[in-house]
Protein backbone atom coordinates (compact mmCIF):
# COMPACT_ATOMS: atom_id res chain seq x y z
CA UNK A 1 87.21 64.25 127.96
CA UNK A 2 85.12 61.56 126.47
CA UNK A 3 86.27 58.46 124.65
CA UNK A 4 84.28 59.25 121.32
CA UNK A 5 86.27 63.11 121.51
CA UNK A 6 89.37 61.35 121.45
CA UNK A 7 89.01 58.73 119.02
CA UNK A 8 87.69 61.70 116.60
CA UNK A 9 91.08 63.76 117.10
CA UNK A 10 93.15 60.66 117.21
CA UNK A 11 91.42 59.78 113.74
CA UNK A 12 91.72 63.41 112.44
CA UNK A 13 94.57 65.31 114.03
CA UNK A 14 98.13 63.81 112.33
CA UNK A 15 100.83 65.49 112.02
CA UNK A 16 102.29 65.34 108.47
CA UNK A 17 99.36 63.78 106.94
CA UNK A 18 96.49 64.65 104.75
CA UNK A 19 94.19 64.78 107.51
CA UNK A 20 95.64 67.47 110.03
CA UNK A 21 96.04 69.58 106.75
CA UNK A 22 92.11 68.76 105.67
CA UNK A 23 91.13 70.23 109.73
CA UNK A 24 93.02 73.13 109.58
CA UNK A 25 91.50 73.97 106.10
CA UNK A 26 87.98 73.62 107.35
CA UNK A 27 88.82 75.96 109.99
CA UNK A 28 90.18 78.74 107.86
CA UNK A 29 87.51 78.87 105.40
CA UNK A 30 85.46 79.25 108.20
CA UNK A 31 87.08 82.64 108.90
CA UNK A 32 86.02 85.40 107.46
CA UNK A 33 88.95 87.08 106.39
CA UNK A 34 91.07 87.96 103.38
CA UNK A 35 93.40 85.03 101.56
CA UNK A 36 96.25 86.60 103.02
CA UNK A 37 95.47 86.20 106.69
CA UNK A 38 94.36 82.56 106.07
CA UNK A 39 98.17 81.62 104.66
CA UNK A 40 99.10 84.04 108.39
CA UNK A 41 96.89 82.09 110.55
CA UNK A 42 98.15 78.54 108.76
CA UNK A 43 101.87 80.13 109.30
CA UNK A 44 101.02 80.23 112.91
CA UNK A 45 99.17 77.13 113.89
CA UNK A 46 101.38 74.68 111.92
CA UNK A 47 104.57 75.30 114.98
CA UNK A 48 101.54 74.40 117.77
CA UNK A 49 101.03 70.72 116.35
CA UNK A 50 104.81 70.29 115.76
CA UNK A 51 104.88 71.15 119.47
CA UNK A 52 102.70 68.70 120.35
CA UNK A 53 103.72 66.22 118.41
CA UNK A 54 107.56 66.63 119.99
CA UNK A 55 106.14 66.39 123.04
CA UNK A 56 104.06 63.02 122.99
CA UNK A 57 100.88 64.55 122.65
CA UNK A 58 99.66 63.25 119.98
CA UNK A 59 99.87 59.54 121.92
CA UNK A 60 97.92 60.42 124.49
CA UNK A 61 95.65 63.29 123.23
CA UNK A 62 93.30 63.15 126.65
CA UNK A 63 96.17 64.76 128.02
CA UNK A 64 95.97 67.80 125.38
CA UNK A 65 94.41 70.54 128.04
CA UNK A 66 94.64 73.77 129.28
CA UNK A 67 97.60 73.61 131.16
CA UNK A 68 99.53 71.99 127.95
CA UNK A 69 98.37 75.49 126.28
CA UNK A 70 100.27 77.24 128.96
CA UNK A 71 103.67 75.35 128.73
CA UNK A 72 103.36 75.99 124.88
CA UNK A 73 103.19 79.57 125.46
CA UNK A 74 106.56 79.23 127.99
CA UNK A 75 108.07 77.67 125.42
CA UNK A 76 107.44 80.48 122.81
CA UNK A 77 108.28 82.77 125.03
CA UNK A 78 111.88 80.76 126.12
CA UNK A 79 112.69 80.56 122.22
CA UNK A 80 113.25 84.03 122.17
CA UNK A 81 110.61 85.17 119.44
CA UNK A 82 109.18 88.74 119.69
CA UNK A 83 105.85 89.68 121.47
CA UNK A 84 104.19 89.86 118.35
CA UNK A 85 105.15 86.65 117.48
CA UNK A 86 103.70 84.70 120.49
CA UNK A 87 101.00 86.81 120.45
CA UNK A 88 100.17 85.71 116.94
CA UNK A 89 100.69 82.33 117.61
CA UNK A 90 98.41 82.11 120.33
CA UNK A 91 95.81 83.82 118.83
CA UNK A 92 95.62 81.42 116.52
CA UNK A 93 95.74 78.45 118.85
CA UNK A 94 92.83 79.63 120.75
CA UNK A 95 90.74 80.53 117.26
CA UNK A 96 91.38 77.09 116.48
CA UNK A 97 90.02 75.71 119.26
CA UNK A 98 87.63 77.66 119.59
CA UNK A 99 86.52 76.50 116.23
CA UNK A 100 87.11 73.20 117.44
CA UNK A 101 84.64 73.61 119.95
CA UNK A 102 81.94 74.52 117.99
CA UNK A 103 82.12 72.07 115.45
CA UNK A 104 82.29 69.26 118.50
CA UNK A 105 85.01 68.34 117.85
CA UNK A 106 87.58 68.73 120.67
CA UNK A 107 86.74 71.70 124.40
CA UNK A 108 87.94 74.97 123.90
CA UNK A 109 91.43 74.61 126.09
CA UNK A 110 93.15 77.90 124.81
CA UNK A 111 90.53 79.62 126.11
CA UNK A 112 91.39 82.74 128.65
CA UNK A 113 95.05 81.84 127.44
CA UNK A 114 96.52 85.68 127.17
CA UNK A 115 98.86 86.53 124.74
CA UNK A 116 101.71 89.39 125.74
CA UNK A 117 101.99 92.93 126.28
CA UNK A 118 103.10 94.73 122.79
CA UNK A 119 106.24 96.68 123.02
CA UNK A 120 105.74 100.40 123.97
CA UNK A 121 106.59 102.24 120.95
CA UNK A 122 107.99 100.93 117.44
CA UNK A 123 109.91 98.05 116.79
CA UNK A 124 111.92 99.47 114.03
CA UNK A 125 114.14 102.67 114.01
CA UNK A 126 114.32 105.68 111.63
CA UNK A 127 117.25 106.48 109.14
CA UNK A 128 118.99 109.84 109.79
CA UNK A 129 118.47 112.49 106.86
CA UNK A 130 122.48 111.84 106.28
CA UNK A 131 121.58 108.06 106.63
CA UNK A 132 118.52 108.19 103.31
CA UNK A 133 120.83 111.03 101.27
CA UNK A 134 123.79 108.32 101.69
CA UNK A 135 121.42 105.88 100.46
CA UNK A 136 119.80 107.58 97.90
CA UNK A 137 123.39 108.73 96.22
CA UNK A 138 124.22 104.32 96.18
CA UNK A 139 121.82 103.69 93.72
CA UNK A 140 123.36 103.36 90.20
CA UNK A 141 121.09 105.39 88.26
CA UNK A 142 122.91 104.82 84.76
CA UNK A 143 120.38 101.55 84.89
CA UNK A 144 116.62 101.15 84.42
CA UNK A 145 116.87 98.72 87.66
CA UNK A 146 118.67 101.45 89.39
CA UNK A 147 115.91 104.18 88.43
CA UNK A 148 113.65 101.88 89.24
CA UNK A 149 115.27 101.21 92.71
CA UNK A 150 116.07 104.94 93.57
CA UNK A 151 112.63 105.89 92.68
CA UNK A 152 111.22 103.68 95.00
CA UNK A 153 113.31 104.23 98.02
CA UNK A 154 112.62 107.54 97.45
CA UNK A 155 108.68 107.13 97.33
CA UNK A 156 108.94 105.17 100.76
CA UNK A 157 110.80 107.54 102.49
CA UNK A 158 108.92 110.47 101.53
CA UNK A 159 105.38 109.50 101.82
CA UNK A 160 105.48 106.89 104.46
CA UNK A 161 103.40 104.18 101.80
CA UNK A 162 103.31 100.63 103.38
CA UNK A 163 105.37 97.55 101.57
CA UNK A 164 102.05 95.92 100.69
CA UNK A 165 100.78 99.39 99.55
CA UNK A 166 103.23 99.85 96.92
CA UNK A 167 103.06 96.34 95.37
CA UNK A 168 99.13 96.91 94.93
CA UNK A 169 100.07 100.20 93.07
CA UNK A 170 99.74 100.43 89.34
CA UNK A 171 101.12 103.30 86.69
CA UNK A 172 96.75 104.19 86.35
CA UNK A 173 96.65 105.15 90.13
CA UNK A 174 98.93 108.12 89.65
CA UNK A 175 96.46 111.20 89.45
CA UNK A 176 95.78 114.73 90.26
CA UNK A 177 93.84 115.81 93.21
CA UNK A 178 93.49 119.96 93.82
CA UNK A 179 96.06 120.23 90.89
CA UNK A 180 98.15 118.14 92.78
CA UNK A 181 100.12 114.80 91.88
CA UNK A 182 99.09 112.02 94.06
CA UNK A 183 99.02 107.89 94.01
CA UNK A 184 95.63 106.57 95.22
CA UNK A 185 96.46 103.69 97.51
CA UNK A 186 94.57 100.75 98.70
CA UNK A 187 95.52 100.82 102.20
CA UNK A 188 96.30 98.30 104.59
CA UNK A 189 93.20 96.16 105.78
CA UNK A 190 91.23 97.90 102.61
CA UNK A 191 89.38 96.50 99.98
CA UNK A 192 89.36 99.28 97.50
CA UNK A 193 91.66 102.25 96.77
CA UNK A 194 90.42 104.80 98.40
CA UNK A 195 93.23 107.06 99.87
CA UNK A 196 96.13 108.70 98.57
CA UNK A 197 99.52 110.28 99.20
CA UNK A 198 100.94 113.34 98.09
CA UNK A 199 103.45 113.54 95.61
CA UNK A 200 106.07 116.21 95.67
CA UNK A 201 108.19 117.27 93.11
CA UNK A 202 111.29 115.63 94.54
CA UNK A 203 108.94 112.41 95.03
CA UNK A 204 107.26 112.55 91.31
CA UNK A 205 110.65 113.38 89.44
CA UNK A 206 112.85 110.29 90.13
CA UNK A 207 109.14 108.24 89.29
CA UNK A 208 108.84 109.65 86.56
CA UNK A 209 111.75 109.05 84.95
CA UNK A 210 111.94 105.33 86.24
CA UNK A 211 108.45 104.88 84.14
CA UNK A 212 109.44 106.95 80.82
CA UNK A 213 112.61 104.47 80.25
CA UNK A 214 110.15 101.29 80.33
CA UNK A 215 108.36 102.70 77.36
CA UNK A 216 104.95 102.89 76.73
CA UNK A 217 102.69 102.28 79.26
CA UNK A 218 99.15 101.29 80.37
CA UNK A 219 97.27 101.82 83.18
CA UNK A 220 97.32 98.88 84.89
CA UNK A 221 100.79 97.85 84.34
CA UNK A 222 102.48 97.28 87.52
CA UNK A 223 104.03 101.03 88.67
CA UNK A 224 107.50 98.87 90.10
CA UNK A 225 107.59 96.27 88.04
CA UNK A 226 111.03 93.45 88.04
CA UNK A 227 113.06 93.15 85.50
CA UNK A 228 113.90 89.27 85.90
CA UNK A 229 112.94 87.14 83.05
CA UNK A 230 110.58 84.93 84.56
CA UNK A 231 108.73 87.64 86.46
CA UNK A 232 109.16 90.06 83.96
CA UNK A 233 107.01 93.16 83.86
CA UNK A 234 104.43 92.29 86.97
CA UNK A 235 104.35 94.14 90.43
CA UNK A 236 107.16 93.58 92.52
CA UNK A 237 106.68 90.98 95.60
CA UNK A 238 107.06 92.44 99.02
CA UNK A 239 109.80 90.20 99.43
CA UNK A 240 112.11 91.74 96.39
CA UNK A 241 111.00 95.08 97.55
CA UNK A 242 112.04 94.26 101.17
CA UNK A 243 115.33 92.75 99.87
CA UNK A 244 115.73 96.21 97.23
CA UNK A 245 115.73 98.22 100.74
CA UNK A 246 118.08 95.90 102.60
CA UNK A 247 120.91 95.44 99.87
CA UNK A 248 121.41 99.91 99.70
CA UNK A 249 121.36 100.04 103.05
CA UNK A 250 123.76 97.52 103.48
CA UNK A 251 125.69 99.24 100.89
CA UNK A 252 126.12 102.19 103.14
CA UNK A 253 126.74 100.20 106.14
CA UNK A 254 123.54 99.77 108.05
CA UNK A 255 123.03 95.97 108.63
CA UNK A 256 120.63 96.41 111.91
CA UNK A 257 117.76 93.71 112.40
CA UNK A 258 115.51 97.28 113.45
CA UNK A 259 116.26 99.10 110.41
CA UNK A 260 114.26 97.59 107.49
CA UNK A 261 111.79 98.86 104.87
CA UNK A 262 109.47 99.46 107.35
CA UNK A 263 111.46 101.64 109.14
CA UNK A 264 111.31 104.43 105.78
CA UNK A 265 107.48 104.67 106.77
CA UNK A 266 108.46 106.00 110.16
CA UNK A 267 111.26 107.84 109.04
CA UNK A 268 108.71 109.24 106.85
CA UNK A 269 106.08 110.06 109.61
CA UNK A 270 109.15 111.56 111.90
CA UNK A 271 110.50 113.55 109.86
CA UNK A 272 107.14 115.09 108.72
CA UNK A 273 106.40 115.70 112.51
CA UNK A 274 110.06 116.84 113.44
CA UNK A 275 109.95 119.68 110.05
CA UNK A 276 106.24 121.03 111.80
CA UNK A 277 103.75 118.65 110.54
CA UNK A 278 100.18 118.60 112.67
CA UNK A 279 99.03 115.46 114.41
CA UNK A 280 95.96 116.12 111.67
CA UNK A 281 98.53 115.93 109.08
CA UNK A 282 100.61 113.47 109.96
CA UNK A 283 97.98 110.89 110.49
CA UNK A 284 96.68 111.69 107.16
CA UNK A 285 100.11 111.27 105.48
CA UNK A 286 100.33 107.76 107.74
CA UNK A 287 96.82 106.19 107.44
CA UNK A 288 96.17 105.77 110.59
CA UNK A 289 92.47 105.23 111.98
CA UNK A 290 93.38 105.91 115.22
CA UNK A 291 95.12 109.69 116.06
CA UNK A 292 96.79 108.03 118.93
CA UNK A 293 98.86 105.54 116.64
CA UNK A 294 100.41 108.96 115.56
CA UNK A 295 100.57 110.60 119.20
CA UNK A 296 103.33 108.14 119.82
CA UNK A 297 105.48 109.96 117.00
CA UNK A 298 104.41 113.39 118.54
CA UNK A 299 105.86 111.51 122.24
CA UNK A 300 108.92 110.10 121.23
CA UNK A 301 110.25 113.17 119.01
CA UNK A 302 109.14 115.18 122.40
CA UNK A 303 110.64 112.83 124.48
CA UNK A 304 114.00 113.41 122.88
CA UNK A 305 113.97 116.60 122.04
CA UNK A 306 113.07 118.21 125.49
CA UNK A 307 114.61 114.81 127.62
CA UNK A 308 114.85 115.85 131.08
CA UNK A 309 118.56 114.16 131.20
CA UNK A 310 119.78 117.30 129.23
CA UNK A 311 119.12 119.03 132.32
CA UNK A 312 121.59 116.33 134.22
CA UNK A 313 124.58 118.54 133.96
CA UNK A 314 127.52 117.80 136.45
């Protein structure tokens, strides 16, 4: 590594000050992605220089090189965090270095540095049907935050909608299709809202009657909005909506790392599969652009229902 790449680095790259934060901004606006992966990728590169700052690095940068990439990943992997997790922080290691690279700046050292397998399967499990009518019966209805609440528990459970895809969601994006009720979505990864779910009558009551007792209403007023005086009236954040989710299902004794909001969409998707929906259907209901995202539903409700160990009989 030459002497004029290290003085560069040693002159840009430092940990805590304005600097480091001025380099990492020039290389996510180079990226050509939404505002919301930028704040992901700057989630996930900020641990790398804290890593090499704690281990002496940053006083002898020539020393920075592929190997040092390697022992980072160890040590990810040693902390216990998921294969997502590592996976997502090395991908953003080696796009920064990458970037790095090209601007002349510093060699590409991540490069060929493989991230890990994902998990077979889901991460999160499904509620039982006596699990969501257990929930659904804590909610205090008597309350416009618990209409609010039931109605959207209710909405996730049933249609399978994403966190991010209710918060987008506005009281204009309920429509008709075919004679039908629907909500037009804007999907994960999507610019524009150009998909919907279905809305059956045991989904549109309970929504309905959450949005009559906030009055009159326009179209673009948020469809969940919070009822907290300083964030009064706007969309709920996917935090609160997370945190809704937890806090019933707590209620009714479920406090399980796997069992979050998330885990409504595939309850959702299971269910729908397990009551005789099609793999054409189901991946409609779910969004997915790939059939064999859904195929692993079809698998694992096969798997369990026709396990061979039910045949293990002594």
């Amino acid at each position: 590594m030459s002497l004029a790449i290290v003085e560069h680095i040693e002159n840009n790259i430092q940990i805590g000050a304005p600097k480091i934060h001025s380099l990492i901004d020039g290389f996510l606006m180079s990226m050509d992605v939404k505002n919301n992966s930028r704040s992901t990728y700057r989630r996930q590169i900020m641990p790398f220089f804290e890593w090499i700052c704690e281990k002496g690095y940053m006083d002898n940068l020539s020393s920075l090189n592929h190997q040092a990439i390697c022992s980072y990943k160890e040590d990810l992997i040693s902390s216990g965090k998921s294969s997502y997790t590592v996976s997502g922080y090395l991908t953003a290691v080696r796009k920064f270095f990458c970037w790095l690279e090209s601007q002349k700046f510093f060699p590409d050292i991540a490069k060929n540095v493989k991230g890990l397998k994902k998990a077979k399967g889901f991460r999160k499990e499904c509620l039982t049907t006596d699990q969501i009518k257990c929930a659904l019966e804590a909610f205090d209805t008597n309350t416009q935050e618990g209409l609010r609440d039931f109605a959207l528990f209710n909405l996730l459970v049933r249609t399978g909608l994403r966190t991010i895809e209710v918060t987008r969601a506005t009281v204009g994006d309920l429509r008709q299709e075919s004679g039908e009720a629907v909500l037009w979505i804007q999907g994960k990864g999507r610019d524009d809202k150009d998909d919907f779910v279905l809305l059956v009558d045991e989904t549109l009551r309970p929504l309905r009657k959450y949005l009559a007792s906030r009055g009159p209403l326009s179209e673009n007023d948020a469809l969940f909005a919070s009822t907290s005086n300083r964030t009064l009236g706007k969309s709920l954040k996917e935090r609160t909506l997370r945190g809704i989710v937890k806090k019933v299902l707590r209620k009714i004794d479920i406090d399980d790392a796997r069992i979050t909001a998330h885990s409504l969409r595939h309850t959702a998707v299971s269910l729908s599969i397990k009551n005789g929906a099609s793999l054409i259907q189901a991946q409609a209901m779910a969004r997915h652009s790939d059939p064999k995202t859904t195929m692993i539903y079809f698998h694992n409700h096969e798997r369990v229902k026709c396990g061979a160990e039910r045949f293990v009989i002594f």
